[in-house]
PDB file of N, CA and C in Angstrom:
ATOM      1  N   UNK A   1     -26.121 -94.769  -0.833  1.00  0.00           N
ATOM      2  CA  UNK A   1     -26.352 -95.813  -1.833  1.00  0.00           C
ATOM      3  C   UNK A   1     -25.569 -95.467  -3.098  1.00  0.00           C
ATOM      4  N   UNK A   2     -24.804 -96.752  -3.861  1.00  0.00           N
ATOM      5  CA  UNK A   2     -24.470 -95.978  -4.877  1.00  0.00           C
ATOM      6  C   UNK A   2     -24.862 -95.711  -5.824  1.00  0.00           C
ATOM      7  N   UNK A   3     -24.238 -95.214  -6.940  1.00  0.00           N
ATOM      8  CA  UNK A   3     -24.790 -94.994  -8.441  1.00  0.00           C
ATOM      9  C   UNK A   3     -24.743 -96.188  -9.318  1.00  0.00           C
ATOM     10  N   UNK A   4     -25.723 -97.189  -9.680  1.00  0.00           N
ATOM     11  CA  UNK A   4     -25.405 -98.328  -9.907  1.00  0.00           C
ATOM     12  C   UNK A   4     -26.021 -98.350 -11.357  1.00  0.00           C
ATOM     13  N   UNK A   5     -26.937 -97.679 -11.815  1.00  0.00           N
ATOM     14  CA  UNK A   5     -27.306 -97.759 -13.015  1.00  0.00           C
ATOM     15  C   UNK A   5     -26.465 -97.004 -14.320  1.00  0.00           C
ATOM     16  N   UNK A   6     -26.030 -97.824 -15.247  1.00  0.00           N
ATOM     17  CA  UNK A   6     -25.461 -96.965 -16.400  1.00  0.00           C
ATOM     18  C   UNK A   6     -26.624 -96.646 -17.737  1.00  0.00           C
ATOM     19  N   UNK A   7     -27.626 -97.403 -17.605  1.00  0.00           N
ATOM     20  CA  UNK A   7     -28.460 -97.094 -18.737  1.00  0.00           C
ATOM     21  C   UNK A   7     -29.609 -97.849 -18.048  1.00  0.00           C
ATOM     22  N   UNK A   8     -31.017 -97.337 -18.435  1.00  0.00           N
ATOM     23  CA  UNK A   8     -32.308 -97.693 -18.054  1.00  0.00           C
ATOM     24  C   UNK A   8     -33.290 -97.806 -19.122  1.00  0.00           C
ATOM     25  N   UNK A   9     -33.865 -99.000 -19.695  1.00  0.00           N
ATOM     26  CA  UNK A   9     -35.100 -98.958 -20.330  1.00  0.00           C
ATOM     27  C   UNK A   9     -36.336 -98.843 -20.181  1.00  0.00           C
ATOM     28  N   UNK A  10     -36.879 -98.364 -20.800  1.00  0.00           N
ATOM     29  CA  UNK A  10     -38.454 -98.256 -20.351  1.00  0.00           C
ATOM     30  C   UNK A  10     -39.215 -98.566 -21.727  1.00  0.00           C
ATOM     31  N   UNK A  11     -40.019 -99.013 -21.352  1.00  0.00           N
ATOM     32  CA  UNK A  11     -41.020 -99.761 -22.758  1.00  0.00           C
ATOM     33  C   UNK A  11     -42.179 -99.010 -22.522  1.00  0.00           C
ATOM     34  N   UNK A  12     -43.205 -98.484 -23.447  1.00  0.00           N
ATOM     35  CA  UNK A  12     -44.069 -97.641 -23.239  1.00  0.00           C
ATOM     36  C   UNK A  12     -44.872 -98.409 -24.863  1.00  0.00           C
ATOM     37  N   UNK A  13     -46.364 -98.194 -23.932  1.00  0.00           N
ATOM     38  CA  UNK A  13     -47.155 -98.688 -24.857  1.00  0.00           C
ATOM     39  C   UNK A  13     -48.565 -97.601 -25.150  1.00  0.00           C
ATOM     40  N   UNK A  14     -48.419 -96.468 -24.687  1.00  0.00           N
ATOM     41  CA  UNK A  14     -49.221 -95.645 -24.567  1.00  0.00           C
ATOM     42  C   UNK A  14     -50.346 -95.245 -23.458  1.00  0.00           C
ATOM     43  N   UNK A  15     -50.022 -96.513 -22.197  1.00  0.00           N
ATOM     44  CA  UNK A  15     -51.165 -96.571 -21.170  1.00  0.00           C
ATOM     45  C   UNK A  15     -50.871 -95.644 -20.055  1.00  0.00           C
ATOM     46  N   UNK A  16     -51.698 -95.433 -19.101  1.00  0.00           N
ATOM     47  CA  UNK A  16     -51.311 -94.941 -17.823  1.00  0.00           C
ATOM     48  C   UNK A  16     -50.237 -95.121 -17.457  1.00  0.00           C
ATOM     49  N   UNK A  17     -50.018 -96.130 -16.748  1.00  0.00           N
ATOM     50  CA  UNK A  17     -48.945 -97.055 -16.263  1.00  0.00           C
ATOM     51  C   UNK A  17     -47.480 -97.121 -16.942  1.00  0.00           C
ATOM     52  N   UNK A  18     -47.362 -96.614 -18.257  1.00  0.00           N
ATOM     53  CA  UNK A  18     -46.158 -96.412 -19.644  1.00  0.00           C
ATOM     54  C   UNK A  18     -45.991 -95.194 -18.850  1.00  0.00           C
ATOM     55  N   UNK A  19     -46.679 -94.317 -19.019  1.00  0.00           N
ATOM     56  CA  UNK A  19     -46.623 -92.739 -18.551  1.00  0.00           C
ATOM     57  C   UNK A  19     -45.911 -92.710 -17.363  1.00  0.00           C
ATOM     58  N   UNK A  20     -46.407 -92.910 -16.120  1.00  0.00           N
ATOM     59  CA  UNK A  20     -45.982 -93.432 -14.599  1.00  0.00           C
ATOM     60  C   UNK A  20     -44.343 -93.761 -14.717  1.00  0.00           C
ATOM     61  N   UNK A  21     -44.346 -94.783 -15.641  1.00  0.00           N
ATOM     62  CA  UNK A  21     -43.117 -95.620 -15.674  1.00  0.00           C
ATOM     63  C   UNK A  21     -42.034 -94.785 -16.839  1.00  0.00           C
ATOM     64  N   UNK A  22     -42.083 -94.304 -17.531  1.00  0.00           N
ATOM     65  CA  UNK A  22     -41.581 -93.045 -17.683  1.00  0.00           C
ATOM     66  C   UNK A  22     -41.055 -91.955 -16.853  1.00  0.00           C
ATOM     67  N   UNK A  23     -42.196 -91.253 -15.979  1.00  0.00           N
ATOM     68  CA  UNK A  23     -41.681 -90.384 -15.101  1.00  0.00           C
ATOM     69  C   UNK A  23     -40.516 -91.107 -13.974  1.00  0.00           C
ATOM     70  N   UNK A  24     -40.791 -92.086 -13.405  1.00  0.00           N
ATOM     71  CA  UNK A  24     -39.828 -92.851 -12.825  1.00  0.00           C
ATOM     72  C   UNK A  24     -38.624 -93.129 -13.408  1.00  0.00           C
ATOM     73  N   UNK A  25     -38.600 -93.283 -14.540  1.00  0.00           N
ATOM     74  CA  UNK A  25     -37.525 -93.833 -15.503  1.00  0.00           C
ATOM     75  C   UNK A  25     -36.528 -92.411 -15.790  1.00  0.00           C
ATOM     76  N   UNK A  26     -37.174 -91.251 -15.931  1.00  0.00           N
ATOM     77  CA  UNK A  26     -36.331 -90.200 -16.084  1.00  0.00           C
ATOM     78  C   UNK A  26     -35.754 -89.630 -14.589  1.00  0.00           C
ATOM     79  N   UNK A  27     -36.567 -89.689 -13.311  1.00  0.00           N
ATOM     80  CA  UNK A  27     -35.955 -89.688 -11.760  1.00  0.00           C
ATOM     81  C   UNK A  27     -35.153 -90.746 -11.671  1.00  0.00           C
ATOM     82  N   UNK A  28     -35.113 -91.631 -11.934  1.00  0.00           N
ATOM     83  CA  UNK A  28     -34.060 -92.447 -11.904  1.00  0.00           C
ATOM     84  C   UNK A  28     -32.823 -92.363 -12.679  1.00  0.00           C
ATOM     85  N   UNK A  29     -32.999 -92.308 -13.911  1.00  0.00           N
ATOM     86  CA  UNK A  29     -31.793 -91.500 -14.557  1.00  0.00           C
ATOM     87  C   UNK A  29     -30.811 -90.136 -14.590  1.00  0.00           C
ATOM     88  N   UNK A  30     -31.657 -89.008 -13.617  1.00  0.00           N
ATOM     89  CA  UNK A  30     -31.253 -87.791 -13.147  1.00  0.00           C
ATOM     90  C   UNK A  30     -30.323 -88.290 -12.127  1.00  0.00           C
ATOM     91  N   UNK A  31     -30.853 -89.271 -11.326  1.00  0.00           N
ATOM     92  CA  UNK A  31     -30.372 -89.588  -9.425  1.00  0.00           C
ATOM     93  C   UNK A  31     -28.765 -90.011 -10.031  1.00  0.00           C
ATOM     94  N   UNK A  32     -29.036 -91.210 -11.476  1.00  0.00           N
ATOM     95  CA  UNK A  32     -27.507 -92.126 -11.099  1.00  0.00           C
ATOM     96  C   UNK A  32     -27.316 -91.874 -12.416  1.00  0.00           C
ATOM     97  N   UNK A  33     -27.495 -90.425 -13.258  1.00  0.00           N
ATOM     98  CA  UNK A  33     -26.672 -90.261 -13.993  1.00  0.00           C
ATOM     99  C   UNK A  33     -27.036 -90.978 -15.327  1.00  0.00           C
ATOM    100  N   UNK A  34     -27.826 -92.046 -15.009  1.00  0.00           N
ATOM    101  CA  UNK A  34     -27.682 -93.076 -16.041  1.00  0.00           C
ATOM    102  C   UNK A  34     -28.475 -92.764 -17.742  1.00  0.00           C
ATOM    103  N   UNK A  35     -27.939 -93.271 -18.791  1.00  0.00           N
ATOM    104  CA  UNK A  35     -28.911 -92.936 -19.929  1.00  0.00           C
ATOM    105  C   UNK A  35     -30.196 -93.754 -20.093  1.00  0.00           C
ATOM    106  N   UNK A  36     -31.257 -92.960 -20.573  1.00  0.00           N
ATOM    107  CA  UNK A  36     -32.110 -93.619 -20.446  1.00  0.00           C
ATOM    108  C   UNK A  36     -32.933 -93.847 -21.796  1.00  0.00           C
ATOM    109  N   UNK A  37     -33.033 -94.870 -21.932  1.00  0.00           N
ATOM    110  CA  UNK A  37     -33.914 -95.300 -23.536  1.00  0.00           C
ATOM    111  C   UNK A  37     -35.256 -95.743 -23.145  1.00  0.00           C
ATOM    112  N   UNK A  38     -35.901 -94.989 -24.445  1.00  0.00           N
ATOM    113  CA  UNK A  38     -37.695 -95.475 -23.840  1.00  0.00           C
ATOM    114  C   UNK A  38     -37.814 -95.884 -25.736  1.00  0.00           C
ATOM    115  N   UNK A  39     -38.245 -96.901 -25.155  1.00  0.00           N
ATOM    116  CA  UNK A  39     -39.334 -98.214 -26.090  1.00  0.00           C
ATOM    117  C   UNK A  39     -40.377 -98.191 -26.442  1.00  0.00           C
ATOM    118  N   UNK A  40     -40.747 -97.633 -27.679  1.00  0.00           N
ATOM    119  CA  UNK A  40     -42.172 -98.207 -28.035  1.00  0.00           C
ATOM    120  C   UNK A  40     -42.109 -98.894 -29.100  1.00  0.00           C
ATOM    121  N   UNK A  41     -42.919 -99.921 -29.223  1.00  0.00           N
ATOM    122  CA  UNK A  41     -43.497-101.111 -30.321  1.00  0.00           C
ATOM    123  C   UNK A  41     -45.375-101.335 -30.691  1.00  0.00           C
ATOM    124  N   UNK A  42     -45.152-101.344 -31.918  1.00  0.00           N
ATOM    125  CA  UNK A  42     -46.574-100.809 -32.266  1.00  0.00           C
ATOM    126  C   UNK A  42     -46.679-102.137 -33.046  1.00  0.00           C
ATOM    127  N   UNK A  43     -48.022-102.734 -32.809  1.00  0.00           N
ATOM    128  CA  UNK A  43     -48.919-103.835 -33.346  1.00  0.00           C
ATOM    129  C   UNK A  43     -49.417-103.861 -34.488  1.00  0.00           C
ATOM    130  N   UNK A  44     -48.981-103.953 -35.897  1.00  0.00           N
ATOM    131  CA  UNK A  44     -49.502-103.688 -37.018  1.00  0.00           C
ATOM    132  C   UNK A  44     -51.368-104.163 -36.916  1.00  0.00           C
ATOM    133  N   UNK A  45     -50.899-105.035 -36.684  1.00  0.00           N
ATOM    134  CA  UNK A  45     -52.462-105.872 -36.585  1.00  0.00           C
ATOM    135  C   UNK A  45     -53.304-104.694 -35.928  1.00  0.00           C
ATOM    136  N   UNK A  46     -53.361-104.357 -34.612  1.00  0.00           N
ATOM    137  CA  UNK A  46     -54.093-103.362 -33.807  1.00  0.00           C
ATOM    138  C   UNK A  46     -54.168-102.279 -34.679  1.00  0.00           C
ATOM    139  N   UNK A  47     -53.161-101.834 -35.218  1.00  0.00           N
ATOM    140  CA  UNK A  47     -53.466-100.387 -35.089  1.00  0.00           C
ATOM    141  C   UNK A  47     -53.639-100.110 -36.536  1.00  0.00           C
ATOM    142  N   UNK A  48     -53.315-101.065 -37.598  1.00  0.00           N
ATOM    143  CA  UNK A  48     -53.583-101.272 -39.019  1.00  0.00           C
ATOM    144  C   UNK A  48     -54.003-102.089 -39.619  1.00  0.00           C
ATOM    145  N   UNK A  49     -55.024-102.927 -38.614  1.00  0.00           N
ATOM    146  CA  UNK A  49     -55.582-103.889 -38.973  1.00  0.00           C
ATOM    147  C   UNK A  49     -55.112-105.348 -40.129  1.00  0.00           C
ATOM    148  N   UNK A  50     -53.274-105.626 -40.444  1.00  0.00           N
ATOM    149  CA  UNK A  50     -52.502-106.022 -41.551  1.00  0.00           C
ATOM    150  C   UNK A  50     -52.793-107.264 -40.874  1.00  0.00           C
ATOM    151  N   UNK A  51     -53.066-108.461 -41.430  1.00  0.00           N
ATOM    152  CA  UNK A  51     -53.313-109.602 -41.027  1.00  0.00           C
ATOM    153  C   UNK A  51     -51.677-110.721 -41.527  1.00  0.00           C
ATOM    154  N   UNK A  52     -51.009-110.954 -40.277  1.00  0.00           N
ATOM    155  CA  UNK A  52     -50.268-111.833 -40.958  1.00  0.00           C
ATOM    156  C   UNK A  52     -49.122-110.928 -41.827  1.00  0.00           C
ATOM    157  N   UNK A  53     -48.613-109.974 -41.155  1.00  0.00           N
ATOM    158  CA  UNK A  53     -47.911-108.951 -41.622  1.00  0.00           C
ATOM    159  C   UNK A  53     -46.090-109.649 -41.731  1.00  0.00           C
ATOM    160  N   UNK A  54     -45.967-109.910 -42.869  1.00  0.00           N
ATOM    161  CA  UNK A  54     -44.351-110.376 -42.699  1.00  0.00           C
ATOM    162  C   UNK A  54     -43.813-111.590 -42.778  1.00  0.00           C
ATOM    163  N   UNK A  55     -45.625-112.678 -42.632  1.00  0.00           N
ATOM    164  CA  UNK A  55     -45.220-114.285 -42.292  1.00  0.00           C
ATOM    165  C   UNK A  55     -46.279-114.624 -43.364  1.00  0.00           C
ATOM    166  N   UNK A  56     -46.373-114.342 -45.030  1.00  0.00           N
ATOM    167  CA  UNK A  56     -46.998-114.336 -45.912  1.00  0.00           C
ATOM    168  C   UNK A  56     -46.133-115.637 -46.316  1.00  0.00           C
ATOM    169  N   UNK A  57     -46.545-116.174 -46.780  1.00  0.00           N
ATOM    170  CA  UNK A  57     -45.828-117.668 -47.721  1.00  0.00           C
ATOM    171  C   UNK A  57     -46.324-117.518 -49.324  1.00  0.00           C
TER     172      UNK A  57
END
């Protein structure tokens, strides 16, 4: 099979399943070489309770 990936993302949100998909994401990038970028994005609202953060009028 060939080496078909040049770069791989992974989005991670802190869950099980982020974790999982991570470890996959770095075996996959070892196999084809490829670079790999991991994603996280954080919820002001959730995690700082900011209501309406940015879309103030």
């Amino acid at each position: 099979m060939a080496k078909q990936y040049k770069k791989i993302l992974v989005p991670v949100d802190g869950s099980d399943q982020a974790y999982n998909a991570v470890r996959e994401g770095v075996m996959l990038a070892q196999w084809s070489e490829a670079e790999l970028i991991v994603l996280t994005v954080k919820d002001l609202v959730r995690y700082y309770g900011i209501a309406n953060y940015g879309y103030c009028q």
